[in-house]
PDB file of N, CA and C in Angstrom:
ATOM      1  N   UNK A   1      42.712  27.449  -5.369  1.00  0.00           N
ATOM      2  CA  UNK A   1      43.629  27.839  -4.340  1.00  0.00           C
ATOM      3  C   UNK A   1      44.217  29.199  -4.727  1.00  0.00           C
ATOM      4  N   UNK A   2      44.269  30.270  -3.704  1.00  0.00           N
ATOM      5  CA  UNK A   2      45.003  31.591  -3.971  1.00  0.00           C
ATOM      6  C   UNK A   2      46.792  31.423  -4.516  1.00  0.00           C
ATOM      7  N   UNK A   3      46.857  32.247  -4.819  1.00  0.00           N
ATOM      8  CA  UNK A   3      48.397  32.439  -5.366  1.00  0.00           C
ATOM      9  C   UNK A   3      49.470  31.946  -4.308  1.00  0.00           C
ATOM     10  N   UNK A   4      48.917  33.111  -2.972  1.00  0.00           N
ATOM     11  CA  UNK A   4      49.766  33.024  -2.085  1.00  0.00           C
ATOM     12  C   UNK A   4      49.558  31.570  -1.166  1.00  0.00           C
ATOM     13  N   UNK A   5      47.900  30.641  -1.191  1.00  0.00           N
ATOM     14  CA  UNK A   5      48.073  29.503  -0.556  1.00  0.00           C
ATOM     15  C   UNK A   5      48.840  28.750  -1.273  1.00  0.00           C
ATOM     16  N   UNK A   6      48.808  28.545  -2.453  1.00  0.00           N
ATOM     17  CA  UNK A   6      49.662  28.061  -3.519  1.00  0.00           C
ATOM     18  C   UNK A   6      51.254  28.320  -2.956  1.00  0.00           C
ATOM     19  N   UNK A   7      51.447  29.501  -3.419  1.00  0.00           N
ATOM     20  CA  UNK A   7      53.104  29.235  -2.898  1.00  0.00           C
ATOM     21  C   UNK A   7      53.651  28.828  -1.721  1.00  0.00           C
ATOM     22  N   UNK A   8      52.387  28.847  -0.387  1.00  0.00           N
ATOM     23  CA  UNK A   8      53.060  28.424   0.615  1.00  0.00           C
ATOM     24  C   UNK A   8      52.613  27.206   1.154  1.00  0.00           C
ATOM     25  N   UNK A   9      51.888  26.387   0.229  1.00  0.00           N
ATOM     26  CA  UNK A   9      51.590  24.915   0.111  1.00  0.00           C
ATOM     27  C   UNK A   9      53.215  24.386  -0.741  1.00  0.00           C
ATOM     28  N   UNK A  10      53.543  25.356  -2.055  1.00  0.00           N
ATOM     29  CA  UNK A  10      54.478  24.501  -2.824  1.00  0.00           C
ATOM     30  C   UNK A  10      55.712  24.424  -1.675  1.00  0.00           C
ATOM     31  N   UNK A  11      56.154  25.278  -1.096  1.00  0.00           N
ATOM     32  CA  UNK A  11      57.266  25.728  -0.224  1.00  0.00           C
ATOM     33  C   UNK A  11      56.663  24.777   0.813  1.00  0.00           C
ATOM     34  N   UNK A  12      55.541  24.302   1.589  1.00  0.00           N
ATOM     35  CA  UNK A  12      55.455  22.967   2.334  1.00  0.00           C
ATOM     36  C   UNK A  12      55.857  21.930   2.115  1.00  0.00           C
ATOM     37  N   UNK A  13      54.954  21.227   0.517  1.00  0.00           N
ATOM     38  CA  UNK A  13      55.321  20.292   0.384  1.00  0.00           C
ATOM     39  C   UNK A  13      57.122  19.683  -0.188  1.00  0.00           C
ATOM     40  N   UNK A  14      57.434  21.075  -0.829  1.00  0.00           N
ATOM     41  CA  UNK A  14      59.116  21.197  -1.313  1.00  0.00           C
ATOM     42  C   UNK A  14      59.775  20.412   0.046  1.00  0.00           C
ATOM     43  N   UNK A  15      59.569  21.019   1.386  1.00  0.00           N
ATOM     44  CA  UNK A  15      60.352  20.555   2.779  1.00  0.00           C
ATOM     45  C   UNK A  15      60.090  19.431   3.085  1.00  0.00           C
ATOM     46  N   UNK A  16      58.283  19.042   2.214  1.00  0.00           N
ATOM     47  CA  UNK A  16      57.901  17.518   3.608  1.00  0.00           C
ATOM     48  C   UNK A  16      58.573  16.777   2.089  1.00  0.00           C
ATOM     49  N   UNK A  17      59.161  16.850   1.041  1.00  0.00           N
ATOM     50  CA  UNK A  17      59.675  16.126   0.204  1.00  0.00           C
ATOM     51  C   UNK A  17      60.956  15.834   0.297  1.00  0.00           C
ATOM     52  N   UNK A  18      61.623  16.788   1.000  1.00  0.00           N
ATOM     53  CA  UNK A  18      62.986  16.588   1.000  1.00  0.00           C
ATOM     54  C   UNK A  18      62.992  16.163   2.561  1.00  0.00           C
ATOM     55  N   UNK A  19      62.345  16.410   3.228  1.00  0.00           N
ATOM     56  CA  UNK A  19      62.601  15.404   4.900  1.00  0.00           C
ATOM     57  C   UNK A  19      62.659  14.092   4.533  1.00  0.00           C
ATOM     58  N   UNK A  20      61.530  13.729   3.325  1.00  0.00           N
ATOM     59  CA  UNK A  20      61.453  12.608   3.302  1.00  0.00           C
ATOM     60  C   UNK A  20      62.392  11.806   2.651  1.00  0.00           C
ATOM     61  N   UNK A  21      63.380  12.285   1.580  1.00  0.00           N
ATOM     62  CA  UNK A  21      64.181  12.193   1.336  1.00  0.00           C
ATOM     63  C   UNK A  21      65.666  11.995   2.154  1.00  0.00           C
ATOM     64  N   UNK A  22      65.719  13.001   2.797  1.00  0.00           N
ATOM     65  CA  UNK A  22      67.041  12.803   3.536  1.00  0.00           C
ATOM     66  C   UNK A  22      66.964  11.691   4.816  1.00  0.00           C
ATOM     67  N   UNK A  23      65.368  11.148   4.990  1.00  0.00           N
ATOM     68  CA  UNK A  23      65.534   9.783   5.362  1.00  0.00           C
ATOM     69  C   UNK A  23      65.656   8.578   4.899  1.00  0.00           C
ATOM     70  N   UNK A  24      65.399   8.831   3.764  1.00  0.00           N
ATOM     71  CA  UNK A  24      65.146   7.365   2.876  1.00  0.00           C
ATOM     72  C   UNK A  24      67.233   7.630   3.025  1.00  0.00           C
ATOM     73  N   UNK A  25      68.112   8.450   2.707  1.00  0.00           N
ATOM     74  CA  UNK A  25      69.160   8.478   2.719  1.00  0.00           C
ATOM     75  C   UNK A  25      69.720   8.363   3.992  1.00  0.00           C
ATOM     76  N   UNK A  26      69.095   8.645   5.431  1.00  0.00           N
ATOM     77  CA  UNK A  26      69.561   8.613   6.361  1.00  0.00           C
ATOM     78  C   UNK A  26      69.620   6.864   6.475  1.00  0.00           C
ATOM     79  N   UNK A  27      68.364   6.051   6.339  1.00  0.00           N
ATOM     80  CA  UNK A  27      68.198   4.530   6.264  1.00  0.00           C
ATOM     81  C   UNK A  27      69.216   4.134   5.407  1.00  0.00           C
ATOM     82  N   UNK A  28      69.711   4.204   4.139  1.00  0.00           N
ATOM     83  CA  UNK A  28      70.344   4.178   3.346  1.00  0.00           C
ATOM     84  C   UNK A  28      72.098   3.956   3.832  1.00  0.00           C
ATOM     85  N   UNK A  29      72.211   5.063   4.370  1.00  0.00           N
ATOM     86  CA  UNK A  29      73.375   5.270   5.028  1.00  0.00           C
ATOM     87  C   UNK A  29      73.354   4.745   6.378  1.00  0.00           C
ATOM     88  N   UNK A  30      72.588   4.121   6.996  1.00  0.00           N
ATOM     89  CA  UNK A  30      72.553   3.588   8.194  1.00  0.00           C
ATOM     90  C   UNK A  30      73.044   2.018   7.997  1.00  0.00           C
ATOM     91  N   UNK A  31      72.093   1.149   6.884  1.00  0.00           N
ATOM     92  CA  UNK A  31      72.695   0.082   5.903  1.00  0.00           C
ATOM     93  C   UNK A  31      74.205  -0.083   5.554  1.00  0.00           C
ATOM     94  N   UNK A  32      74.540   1.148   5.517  1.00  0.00           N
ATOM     95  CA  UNK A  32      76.322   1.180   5.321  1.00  0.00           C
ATOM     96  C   UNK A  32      77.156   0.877   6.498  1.00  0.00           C
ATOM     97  N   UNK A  33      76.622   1.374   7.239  1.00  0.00           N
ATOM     98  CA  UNK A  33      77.406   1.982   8.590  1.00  0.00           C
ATOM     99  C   UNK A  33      77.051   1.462   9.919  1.00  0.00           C
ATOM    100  N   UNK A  34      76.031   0.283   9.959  1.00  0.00           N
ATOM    101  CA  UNK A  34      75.864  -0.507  10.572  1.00  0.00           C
ATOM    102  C   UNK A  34      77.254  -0.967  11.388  1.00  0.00           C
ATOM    103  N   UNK A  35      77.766  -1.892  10.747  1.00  0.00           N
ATOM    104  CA  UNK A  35      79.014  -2.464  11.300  1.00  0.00           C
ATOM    105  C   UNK A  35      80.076  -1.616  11.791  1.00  0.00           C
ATOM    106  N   UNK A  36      79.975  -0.397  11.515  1.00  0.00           N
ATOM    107  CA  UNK A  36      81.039   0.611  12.400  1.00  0.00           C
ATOM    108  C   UNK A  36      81.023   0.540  13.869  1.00  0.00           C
ATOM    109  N   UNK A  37      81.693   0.642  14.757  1.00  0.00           N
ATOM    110  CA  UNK A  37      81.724   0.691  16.055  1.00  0.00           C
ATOM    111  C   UNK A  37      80.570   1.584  16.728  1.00  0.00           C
ATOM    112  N   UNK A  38      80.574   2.956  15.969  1.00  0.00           N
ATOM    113  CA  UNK A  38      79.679   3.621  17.046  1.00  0.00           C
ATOM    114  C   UNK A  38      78.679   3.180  16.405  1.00  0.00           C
ATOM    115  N   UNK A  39      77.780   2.659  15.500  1.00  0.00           N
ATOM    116  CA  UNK A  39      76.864   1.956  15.115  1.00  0.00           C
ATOM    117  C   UNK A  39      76.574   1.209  15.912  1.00  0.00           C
ATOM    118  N   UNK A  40      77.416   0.081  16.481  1.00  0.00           N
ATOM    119  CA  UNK A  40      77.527  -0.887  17.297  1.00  0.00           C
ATOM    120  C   UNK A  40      77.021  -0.431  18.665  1.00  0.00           C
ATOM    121  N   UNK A  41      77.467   1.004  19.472  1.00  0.00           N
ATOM    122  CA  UNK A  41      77.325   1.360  20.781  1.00  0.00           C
ATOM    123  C   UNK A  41      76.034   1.302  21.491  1.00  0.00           C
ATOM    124  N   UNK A  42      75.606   0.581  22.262  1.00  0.00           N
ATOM    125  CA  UNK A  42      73.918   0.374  22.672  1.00  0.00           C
ATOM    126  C   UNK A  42      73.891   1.686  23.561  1.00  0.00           C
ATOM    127  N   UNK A  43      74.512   2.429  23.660  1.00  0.00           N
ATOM    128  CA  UNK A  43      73.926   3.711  24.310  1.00  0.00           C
ATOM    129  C   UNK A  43      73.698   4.360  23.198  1.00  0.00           C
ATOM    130  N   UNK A  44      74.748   4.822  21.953  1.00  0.00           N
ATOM    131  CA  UNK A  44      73.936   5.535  20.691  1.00  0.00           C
ATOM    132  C   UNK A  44      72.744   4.878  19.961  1.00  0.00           C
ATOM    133  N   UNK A  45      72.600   3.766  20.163  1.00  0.00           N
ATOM    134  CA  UNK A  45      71.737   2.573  19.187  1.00  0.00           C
ATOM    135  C   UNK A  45      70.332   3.426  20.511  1.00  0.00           C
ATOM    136  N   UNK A  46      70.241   3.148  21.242  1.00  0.00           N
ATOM    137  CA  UNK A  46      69.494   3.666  22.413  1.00  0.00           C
ATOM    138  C   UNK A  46      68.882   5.621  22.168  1.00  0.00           C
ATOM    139  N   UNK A  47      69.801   6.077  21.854  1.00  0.00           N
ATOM    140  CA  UNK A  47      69.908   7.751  21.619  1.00  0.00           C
ATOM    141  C   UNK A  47      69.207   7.829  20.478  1.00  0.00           C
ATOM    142  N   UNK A  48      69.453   7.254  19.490  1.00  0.00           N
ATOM    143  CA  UNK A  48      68.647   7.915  18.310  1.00  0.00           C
ATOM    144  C   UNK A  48      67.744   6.498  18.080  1.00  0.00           C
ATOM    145  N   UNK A  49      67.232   5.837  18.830  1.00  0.00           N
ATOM    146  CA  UNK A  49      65.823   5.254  18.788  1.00  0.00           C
ATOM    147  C   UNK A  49      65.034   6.379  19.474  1.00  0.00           C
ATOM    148  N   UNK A  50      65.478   7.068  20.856  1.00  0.00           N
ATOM    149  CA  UNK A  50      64.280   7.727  21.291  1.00  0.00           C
ATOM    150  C   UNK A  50      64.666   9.043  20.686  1.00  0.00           C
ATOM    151  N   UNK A  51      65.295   9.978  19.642  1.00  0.00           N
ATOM    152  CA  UNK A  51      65.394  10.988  18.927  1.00  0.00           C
ATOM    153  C   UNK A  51      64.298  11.076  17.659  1.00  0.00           C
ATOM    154  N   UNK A  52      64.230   9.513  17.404  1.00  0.00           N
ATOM    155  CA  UNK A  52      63.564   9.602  16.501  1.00  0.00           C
ATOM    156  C   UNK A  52      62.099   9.532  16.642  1.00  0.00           C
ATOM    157  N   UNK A  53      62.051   8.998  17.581  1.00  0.00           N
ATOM    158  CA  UNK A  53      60.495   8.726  18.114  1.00  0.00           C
ATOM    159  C   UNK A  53      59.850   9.910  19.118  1.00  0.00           C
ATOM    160  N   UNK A  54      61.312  11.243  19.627  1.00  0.00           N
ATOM    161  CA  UNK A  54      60.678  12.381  19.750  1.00  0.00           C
ATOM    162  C   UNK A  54      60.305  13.019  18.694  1.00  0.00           C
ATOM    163  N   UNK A  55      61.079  12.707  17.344  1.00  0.00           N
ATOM    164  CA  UNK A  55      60.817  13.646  16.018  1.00  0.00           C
ATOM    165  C   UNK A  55      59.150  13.545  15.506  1.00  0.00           C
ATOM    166  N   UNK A  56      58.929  11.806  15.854  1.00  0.00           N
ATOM    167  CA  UNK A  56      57.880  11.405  14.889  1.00  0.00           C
ATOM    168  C   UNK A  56      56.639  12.340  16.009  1.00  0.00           C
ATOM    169  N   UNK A  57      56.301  12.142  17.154  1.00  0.00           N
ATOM    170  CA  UNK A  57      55.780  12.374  18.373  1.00  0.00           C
ATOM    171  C   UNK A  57      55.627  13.439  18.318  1.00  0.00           C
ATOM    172  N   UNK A  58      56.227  14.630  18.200  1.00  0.00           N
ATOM    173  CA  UNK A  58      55.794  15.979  17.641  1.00  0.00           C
ATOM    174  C   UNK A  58      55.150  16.529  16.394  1.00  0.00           C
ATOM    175  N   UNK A  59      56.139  15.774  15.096  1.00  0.00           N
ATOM    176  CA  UNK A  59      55.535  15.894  14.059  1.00  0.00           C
ATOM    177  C   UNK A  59      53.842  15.646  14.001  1.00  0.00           C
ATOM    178  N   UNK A  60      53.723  14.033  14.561  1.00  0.00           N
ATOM    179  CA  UNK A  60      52.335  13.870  14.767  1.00  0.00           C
ATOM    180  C   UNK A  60      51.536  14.457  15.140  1.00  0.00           C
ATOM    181  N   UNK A  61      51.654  15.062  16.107  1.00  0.00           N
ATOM    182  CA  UNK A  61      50.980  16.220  17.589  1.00  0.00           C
ATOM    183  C   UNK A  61      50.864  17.462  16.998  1.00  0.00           C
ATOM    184  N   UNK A  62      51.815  17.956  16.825  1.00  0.00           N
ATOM    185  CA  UNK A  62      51.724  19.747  16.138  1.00  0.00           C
ATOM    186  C   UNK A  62      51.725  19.781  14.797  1.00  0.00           C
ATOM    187  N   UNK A  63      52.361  19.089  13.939  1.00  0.00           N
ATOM    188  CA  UNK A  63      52.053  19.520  12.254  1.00  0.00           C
ATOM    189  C   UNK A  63      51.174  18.740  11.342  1.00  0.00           C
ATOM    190  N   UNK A  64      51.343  17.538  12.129  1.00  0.00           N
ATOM    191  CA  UNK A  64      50.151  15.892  11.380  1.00  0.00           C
ATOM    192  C   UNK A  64      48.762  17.125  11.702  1.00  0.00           C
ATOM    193  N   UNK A  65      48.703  17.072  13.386  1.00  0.00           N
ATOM    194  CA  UNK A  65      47.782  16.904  14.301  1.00  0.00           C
ATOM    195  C   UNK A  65      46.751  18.436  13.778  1.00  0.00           C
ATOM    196  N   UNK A  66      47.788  19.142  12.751  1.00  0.00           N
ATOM    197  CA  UNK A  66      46.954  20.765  13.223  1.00  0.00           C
ATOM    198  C   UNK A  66      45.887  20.579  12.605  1.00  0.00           C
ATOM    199  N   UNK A  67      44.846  20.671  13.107  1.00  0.00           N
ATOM    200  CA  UNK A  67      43.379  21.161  12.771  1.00  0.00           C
ATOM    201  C   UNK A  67      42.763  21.706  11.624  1.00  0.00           C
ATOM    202  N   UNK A  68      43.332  23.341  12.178  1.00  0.00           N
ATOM    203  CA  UNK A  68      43.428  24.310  11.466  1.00  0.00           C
ATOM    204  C   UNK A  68      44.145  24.908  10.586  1.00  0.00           C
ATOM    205  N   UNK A  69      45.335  23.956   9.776  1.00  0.00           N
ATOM    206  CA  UNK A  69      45.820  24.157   8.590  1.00  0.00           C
ATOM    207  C   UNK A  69      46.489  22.966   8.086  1.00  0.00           C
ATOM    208  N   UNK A  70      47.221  21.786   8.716  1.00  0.00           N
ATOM    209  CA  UNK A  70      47.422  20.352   7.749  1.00  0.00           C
ATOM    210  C   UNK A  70      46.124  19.765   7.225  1.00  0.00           C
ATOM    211  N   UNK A  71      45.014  19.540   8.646  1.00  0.00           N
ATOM    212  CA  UNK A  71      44.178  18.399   8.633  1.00  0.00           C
ATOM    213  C   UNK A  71      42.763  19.799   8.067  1.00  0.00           C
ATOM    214  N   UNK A  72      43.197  20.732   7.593  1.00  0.00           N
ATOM    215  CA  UNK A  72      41.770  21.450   6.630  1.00  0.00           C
ATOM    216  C   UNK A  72      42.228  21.524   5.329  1.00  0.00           C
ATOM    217  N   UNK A  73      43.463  20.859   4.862  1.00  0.00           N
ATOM    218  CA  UNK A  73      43.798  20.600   3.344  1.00  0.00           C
ATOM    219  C   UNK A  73      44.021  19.473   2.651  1.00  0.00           C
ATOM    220  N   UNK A  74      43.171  18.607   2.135  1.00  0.00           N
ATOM    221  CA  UNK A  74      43.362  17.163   1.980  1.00  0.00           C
ATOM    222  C   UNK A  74      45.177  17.175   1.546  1.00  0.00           C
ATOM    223  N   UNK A  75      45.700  18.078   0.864  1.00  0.00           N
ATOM    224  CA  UNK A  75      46.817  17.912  -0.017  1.00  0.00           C
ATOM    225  C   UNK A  75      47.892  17.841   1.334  1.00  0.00           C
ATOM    226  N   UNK A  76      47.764  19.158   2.255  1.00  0.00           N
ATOM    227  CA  UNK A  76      48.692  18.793   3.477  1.00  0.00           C
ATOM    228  C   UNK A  76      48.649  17.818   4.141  1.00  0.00           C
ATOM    229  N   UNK A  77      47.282  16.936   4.108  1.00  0.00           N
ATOM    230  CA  UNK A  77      47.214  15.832   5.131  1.00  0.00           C
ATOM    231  C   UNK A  77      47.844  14.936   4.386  1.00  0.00           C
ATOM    232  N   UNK A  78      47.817  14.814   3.311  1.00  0.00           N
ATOM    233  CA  UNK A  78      48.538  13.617   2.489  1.00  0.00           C
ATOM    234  C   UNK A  78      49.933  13.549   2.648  1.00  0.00           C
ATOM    235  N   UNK A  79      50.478  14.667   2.153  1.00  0.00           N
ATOM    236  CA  UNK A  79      51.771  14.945   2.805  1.00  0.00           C
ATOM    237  C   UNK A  79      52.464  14.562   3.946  1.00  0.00           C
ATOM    238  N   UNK A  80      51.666  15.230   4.594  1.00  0.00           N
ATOM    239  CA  UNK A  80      51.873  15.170   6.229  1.00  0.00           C
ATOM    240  C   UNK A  80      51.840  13.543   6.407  1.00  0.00           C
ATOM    241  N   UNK A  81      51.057  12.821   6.262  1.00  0.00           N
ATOM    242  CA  UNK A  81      50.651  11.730   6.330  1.00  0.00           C
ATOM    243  C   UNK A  81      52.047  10.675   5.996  1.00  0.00           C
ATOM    244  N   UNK A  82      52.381  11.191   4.348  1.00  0.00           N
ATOM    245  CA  UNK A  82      53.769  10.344   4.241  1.00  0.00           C
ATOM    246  C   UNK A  82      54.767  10.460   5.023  1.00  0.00           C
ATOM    247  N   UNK A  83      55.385  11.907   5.211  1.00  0.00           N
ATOM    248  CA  UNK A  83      56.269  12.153   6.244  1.00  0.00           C
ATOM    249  C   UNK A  83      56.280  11.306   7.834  1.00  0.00           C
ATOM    250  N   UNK A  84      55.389  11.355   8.233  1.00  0.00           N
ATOM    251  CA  UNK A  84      54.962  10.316   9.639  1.00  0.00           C
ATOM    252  C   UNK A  84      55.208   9.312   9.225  1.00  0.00           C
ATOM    253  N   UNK A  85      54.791   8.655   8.368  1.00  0.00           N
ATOM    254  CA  UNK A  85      54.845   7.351   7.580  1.00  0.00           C
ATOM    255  C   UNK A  85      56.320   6.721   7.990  1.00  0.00           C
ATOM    256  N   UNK A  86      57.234   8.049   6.991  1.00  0.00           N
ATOM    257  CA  UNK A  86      58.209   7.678   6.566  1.00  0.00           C
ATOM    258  C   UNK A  86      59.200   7.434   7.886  1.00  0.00           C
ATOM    259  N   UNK A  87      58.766   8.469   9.023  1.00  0.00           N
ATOM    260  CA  UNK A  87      59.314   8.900  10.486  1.00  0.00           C
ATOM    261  C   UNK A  87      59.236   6.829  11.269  1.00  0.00           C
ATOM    262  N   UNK A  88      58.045   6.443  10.724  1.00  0.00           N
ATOM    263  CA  UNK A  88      57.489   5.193  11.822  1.00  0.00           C
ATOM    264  C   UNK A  88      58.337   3.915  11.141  1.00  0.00           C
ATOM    265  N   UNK A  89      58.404   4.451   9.441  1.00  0.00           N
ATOM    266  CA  UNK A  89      59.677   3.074   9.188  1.00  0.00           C
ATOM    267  C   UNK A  89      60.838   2.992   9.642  1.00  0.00           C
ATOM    268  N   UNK A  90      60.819   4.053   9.889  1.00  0.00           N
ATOM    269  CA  UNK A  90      62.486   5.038  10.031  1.00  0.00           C
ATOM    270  C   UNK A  90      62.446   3.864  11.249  1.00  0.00           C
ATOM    271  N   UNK A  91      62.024   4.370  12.240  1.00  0.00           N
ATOM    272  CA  UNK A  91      61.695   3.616  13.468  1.00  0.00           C
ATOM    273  C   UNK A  91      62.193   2.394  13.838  1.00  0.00           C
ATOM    274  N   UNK A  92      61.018   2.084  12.855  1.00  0.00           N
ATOM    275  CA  UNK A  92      60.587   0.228  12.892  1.00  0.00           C
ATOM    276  C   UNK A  92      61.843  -0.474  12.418  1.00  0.00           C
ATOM    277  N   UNK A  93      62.704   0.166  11.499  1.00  0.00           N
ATOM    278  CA  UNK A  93      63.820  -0.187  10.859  1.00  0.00           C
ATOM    279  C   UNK A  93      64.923  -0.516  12.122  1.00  0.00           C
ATOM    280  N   UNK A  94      65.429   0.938  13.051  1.00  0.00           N
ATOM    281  CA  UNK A  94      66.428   1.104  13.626  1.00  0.00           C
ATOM    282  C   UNK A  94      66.463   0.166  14.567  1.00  0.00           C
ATOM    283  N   UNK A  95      65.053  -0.236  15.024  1.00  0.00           N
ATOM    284  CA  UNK A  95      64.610  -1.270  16.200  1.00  0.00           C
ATOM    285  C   UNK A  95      64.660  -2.664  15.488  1.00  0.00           C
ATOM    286  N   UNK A  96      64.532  -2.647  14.341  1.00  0.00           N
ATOM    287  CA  UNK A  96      64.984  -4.244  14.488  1.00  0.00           C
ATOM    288  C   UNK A  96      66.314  -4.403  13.979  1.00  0.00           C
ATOM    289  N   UNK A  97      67.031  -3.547  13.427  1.00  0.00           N
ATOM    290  CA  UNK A  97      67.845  -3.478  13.803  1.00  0.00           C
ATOM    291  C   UNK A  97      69.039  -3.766  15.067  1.00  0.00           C
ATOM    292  N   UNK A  98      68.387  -2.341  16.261  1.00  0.00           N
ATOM    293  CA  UNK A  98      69.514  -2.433  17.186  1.00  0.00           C
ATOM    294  C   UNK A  98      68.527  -3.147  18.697  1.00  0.00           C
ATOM    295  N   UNK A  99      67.684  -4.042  18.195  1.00  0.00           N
ATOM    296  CA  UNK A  99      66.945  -4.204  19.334  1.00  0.00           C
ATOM    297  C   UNK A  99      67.294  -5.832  19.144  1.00  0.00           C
TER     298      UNK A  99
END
């Protein structure tokens, strides 16, 4: 790999590491904060089920989906791959949750 694909693979995966992170903390903190009122509100419980499932829905489509630079680097697809991953527990979580 060149220098410069190199640094702008490390500077990829640095972001799809810490997205993935600040969800495992977003779930985390959702576990807390459950029982709070606006936790409780079925119009917000409603709002960020379909926020999140626009997040995953793009991610999939334009950065999973690209062709010509995630899906021509096994290392980005892997990546890429967890991040979605992590987007569909995210998901699966909030819904059984607030569903």
């Amino acid at each position: 790999m060149k220098e410069k694909e190199k640094s702008l693979f490390d500077i990829f995966n640095r972001t799809l590491v810490k997205a993935t992170k600040d969800i495992i903390d977003a779930v985390e903190k959702s576990n807390r904060v459950v029982k709070d009122t606006v936790a409780n509100d079925r119009f917000k419980q409603h709002e960020i089920l379909d926020r999140v499932y626009l997040i995953q829905d793009m991610f999939s489509r334009y950065v999973e989906g690209s062709e010509d630079v995630v899906q021509a680097d096994p290392e980005f697809t892997a990546a890429a791959a967890k991040v979605s991953d992590a987007l569909g527990e995210f998901y699966q979580l909030l819904g059984k949750r607030f569903i």
